[in-house]
Protein backbone atom coordinates (compact mmCIF):
# COMPACT_ATOMS: atom_id res chain seq x y z
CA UNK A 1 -21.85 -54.79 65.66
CA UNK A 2 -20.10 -52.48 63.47
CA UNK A 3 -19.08 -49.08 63.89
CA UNK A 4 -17.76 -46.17 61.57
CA UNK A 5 -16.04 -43.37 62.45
CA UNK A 6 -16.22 -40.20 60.22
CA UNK A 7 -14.05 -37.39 60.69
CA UNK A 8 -14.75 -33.64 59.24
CA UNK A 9 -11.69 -31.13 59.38
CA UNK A 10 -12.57 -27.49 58.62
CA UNK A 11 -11.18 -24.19 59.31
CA UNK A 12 -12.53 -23.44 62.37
CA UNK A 13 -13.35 -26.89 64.04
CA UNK A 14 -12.67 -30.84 64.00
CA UNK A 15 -15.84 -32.83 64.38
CA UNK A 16 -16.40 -37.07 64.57
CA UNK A 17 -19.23 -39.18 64.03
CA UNK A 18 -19.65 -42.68 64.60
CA UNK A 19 -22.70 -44.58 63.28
CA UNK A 20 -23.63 -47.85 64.13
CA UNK A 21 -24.40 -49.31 60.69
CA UNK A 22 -26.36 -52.33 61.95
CA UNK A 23 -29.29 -50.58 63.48
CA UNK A 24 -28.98 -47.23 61.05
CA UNK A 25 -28.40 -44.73 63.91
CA UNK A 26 -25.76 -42.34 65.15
CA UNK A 27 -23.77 -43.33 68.42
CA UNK A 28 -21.75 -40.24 68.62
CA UNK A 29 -21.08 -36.62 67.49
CA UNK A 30 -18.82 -34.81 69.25
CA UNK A 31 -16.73 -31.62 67.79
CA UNK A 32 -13.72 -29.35 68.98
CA UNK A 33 -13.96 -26.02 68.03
CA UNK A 34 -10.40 -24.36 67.99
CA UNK A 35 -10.76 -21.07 68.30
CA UNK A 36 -12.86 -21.22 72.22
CA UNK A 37 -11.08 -24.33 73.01
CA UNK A 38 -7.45 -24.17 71.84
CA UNK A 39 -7.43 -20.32 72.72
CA UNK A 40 -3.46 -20.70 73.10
CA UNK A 41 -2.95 -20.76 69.42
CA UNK A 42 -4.33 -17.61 69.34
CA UNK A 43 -6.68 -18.21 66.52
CA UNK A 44 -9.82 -17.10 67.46
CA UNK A 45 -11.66 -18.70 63.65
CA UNK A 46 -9.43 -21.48 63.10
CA UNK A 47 -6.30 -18.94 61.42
CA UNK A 48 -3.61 -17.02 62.21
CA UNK A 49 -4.29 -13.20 61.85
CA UNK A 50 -1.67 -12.03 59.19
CA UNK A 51 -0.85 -8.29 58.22
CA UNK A 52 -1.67 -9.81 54.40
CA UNK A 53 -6.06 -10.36 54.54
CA UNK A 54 -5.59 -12.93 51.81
CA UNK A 55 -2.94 -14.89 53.74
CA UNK A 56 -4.76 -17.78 55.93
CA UNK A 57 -2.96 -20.77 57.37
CA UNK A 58 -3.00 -22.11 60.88
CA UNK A 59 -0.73 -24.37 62.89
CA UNK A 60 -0.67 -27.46 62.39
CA UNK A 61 -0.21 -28.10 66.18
CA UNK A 62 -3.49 -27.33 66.91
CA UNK A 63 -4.90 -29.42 64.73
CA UNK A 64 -3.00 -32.86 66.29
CA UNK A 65 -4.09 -31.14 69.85
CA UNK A 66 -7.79 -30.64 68.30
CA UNK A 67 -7.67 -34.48 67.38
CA UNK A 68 -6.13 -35.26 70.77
CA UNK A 69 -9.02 -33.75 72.29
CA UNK A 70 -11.57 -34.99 70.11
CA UNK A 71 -10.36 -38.65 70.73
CA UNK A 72 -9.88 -38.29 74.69
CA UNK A 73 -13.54 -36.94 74.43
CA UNK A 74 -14.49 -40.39 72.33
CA UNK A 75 -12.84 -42.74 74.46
CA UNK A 76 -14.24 -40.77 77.68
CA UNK A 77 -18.04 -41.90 76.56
């Protein structure tokens, strides 16, 4: 039995997939969105709100925390 996991990092979320190849079918999608789950980094779409509107980055923090989460959630089922 073989399994793949797929990871999908965006702005505003970190999602995972794992498909079972051998029967063709999805095991597992589970997601983490940051800004209603990580609310401490205060980043309500994924970014840091910035006096400059074309200025976007986020901290990098919450994306290990987002993956931290996203695994614990993995191993939990």
């Amino acid at each position: 039995m073989a399994y793949f996991l797929g990871l999908d990092s965006s702005t505003q979320s970190l999602s995972a997939i794992i498909i079972d190849t051998a029967q063709g079918r999805v095991v597992l999608d589970e997601s983490v969105n940051f800004g209603s789950e990580l609310p401490s980094y205060a980043s309500p779409q994924g970014v840091l709100l910035h006096a400059d509107p074309r200025v976007r980055h986020s901290d990098p923090l919450m994306w290990v925390e987002g993956l931290e989460l996203l695994l614990s959630r993995i191993d939990a089922s």
